[in-house]
Protein backbone atom coordinates (compact mmCIF):
# COMPACT_ATOMS: atom_id res chain seq x y z
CA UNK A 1 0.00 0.00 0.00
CA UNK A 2 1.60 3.52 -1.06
CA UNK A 3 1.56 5.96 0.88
CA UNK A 4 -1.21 7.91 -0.44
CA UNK A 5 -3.29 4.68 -0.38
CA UNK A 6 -2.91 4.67 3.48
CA UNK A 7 -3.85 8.35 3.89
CA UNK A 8 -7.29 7.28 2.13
CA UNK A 9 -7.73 4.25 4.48
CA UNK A 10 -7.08 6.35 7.55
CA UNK A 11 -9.97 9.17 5.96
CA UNK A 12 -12.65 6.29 5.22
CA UNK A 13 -11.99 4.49 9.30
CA UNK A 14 -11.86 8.08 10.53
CA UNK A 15 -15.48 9.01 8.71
CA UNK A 16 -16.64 5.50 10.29
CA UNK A 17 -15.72 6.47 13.58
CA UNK A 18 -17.19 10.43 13.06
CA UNK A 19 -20.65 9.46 11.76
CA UNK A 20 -21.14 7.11 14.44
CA UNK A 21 -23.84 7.36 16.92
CA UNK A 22 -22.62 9.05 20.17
CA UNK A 23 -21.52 6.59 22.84
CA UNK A 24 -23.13 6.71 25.99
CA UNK A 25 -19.81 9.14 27.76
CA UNK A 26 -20.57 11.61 24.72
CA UNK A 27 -24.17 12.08 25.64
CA UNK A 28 -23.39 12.46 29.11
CA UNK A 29 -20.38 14.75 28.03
CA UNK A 30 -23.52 16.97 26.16
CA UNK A 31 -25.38 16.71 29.25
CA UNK A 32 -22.41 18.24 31.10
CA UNK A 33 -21.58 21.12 28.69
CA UNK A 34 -25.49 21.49 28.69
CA UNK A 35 -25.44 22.57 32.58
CA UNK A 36 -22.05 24.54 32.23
CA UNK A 37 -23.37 26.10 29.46
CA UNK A 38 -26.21 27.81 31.51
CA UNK A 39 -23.91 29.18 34.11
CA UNK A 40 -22.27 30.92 31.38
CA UNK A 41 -23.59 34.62 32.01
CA UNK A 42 -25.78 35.41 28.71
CA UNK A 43 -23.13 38.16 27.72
CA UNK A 44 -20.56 35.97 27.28
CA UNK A 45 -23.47 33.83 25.18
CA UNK A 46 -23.34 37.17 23.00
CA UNK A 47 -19.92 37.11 22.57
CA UNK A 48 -20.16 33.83 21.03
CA UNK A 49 -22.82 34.53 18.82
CA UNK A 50 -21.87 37.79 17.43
CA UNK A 51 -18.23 36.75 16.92
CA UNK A 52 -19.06 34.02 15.03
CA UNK A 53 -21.32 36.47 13.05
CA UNK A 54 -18.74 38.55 12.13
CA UNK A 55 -16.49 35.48 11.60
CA UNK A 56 -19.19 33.98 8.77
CA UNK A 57 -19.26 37.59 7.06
CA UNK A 58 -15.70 37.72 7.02
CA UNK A 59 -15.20 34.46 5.20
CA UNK A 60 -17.47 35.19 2.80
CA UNK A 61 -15.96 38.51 2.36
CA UNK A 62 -12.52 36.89 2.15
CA UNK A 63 -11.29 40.06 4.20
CA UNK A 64 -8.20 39.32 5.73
CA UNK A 65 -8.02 35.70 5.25
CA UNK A 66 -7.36 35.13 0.86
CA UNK A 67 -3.63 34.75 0.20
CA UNK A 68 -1.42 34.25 -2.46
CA UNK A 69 -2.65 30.31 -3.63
CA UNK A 70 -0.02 27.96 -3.08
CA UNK A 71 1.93 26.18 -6.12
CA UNK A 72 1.36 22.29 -4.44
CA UNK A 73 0.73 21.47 -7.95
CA UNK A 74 2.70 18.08 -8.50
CA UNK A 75 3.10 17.27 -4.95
CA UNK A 76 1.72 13.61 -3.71
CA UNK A 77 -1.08 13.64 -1.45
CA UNK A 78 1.34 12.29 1.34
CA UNK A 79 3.28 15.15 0.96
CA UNK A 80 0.40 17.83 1.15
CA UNK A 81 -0.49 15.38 4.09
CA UNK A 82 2.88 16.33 5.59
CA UNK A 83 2.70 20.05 4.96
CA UNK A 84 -0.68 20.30 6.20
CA UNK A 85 0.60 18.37 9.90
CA UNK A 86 3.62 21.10 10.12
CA UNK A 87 0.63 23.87 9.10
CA UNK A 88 -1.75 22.65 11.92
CA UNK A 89 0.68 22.38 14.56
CA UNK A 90 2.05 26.17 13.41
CA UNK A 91 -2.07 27.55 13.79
CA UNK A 92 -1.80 25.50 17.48
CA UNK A 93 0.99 27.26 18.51
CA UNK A 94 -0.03 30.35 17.67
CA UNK A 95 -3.37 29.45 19.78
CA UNK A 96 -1.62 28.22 23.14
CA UNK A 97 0.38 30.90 22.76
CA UNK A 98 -2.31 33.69 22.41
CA UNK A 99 -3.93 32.76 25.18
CA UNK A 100 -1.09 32.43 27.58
CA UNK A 101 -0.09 36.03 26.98
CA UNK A 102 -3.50 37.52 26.32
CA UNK A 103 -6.81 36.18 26.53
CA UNK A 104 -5.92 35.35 30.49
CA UNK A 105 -5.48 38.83 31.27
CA UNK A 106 -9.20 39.72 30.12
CA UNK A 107 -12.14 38.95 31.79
CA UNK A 108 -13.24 35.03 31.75
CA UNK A 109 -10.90 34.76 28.64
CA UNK A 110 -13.64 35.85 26.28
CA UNK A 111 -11.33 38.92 24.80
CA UNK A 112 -9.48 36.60 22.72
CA UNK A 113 -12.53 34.42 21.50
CA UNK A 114 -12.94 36.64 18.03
CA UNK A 115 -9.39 36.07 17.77
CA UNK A 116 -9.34 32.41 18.00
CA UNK A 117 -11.95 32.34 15.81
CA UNK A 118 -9.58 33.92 12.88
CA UNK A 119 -7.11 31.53 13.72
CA UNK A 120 -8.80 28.82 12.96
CA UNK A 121 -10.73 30.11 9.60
CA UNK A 122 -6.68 30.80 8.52
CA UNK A 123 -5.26 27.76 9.52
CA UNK A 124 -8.09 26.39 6.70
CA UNK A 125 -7.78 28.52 4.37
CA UNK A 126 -4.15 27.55 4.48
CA UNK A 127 -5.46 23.98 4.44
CA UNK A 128 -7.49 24.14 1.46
CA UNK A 129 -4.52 26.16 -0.85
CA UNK A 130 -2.13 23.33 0.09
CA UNK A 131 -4.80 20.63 -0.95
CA UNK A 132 -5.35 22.43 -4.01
CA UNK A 133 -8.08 24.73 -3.92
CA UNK A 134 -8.89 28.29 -4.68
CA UNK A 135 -10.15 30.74 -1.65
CA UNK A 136 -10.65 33.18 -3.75
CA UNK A 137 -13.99 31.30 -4.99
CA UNK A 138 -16.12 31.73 -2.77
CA UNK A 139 -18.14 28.48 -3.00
CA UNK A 140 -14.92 27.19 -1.52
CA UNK A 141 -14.93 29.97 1.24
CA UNK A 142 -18.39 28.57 1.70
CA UNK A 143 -16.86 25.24 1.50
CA UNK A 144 -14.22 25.99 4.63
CA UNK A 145 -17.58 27.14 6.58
CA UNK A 146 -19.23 23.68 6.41
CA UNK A 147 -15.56 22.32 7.50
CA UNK A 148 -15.47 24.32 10.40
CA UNK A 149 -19.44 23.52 11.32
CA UNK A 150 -18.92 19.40 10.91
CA UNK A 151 -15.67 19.83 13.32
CA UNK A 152 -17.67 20.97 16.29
CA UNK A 153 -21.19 19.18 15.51
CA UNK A 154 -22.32 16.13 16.64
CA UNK A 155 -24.92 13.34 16.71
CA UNK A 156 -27.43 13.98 13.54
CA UNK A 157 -26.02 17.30 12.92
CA UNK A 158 -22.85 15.80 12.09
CA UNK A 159 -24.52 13.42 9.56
CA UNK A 160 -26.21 16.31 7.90
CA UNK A 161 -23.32 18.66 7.80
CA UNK A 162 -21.58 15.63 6.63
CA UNK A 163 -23.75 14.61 3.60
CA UNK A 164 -23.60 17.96 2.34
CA UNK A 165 -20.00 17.94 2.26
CA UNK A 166 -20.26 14.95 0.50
CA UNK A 167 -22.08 16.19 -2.27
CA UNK A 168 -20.53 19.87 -2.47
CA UNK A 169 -19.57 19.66 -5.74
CA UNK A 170 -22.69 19.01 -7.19
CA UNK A 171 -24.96 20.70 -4.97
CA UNK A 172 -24.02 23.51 -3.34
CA UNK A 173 -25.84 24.74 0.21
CA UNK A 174 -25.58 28.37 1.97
CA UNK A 175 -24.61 28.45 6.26
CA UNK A 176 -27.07 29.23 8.63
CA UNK A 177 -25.03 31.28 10.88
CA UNK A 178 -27.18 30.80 13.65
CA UNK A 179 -27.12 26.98 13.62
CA UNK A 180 -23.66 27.06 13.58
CA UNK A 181 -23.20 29.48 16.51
CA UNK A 182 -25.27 27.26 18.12
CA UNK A 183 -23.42 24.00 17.27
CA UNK A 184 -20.16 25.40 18.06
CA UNK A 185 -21.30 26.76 21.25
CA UNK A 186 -22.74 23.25 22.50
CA UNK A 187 -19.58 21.63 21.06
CA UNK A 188 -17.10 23.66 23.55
CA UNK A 189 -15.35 20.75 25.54
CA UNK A 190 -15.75 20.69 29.20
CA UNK A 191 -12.35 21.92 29.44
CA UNK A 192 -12.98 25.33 26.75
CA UNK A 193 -16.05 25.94 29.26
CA UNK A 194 -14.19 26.20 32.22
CA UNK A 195 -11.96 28.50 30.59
CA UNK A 196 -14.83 31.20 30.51
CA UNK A 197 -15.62 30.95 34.67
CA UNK A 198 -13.35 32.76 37.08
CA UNK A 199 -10.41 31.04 38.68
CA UNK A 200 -9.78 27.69 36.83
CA UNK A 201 -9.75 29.38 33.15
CA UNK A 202 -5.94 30.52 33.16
CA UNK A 203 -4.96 26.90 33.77
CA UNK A 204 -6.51 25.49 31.13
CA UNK A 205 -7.42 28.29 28.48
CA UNK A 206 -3.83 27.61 26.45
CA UNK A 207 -4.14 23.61 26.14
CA UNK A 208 -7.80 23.87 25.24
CA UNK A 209 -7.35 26.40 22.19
CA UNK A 210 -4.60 23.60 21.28
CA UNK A 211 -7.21 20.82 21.71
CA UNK A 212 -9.74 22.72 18.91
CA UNK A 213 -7.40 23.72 16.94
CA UNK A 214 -6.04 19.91 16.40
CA UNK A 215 -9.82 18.85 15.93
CA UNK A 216 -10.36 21.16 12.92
CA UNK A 217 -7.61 20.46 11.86
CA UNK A 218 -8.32 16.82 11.74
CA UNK A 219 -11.62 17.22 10.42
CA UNK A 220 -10.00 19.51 7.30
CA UNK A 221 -7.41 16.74 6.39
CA UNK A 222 -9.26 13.92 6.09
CA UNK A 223 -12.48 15.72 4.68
CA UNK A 224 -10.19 17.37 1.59
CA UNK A 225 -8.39 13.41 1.31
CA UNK A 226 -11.80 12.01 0.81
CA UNK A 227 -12.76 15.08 -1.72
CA UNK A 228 -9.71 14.15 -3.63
CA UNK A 229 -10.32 11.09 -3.91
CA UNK A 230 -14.06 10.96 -4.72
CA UNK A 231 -13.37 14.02 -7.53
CA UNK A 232 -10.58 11.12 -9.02
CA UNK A 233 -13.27 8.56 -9.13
């Protein structure tokens, strides 16, 4: 098996893991974030919501975020692969490291939630230029949307987000903001909630913003492997 091969394998197990059904710790995981989530004063719920606003409008601008495509042309998909690893783990750093000298310092760590937010919608538009595709369009700005959505989903969201993926290029679909405001709001790990409440969010602001980070990232890599390979079919 060549190397690419096993990068294809590793997309189709990880889809077959993603679209499961939730295990029984996942839905009590929900349940968790569910009562965290309503100790969360509603302003910070308005932070959220209005930074990921701004955030949708801003991809679909392509303000900020469209650079200079990159010439991957010729490359194997193992050695995208590889350059999209050394990519993900740059956007992580950058992350951890943000919050350790910033978002700390403001109150509950929300002040550097817009920020992370355009981390993350960078790190895929790096993503998608190494895999090969244009940013400038902006079906595949819309395209990096449904990426980010499907990362932080779950249950029958996931399988919906997912089938439209699956079929983006020949259907298209527009974002529902507020869905995925919602989504990504319900998504926030345990840990990223305890960032927002006084006290314990310093210790564990930095390694969380890693943790997301490394789950889009995921989610991008093997979503664009299984593009390529269905658009070579």
């Amino acid at each position: 098996m060549t190397d690419d091969q096993q990068l294809i394998q590793e997309a189709l197990q990880w889809k077959a893991r993603f679209l499961r059904k939730d295990s029984m710790l996942e839905r009590f995981s929900k349940g968790m974030q569910a009562k965290i989530n309503e100790r969360i004063p509603d302003k910070i719920h308005a932070v959220i919501t209005e930074s990921i606003k701004k955030m949708t409008e801003a991809t679909m601008a392509g303000s900020n975020l469209v650079k200079s495509k990159r010439d991957t042309n010729g490359m194997t998909l193992a050695e995208k692969d590889a350059l999209a690893r050394q990519t993900i783990v740059s956007y992580q750093k950058v992350a951890a490291r943000r919050y350790r000298y910033g978002g700390r310092r403001n109150f509950l760590g929300m002040a550097d939630f817009p920020l992370l937010l355009s981390i993350k919608m960078k790190c895929l538009f790096d993503l998608a230029s190494i895999y090969g595709y244009d940013v400038k369009d902006r079906d595949e700005r819309l395209f990096l949307l449904f990426i980010f959505q499907l990362a932080f989903s779950s249950g029958e969201q996931r399988k919906r987000i997912y089938s439209m993926i699956e079929q983006w290029d020949s259907k298209k679909h527009d974002v529902d903001w507020r869905v995925l405001q919602q989504e990504y709001r319900d998504y926030l790990d345990v840990v990223k909630l305890f960032q927002l409440l006084p006290v314990v969010g310093a210790a564990v602001g930095g390694a969380a913003n890693y943790k997301l980070l490394s789950q889009l990232g995921e989610t991008a890599r093997h979503v664009f492997h299984l593009r390529i390979t269905a658009a070579g079919t």
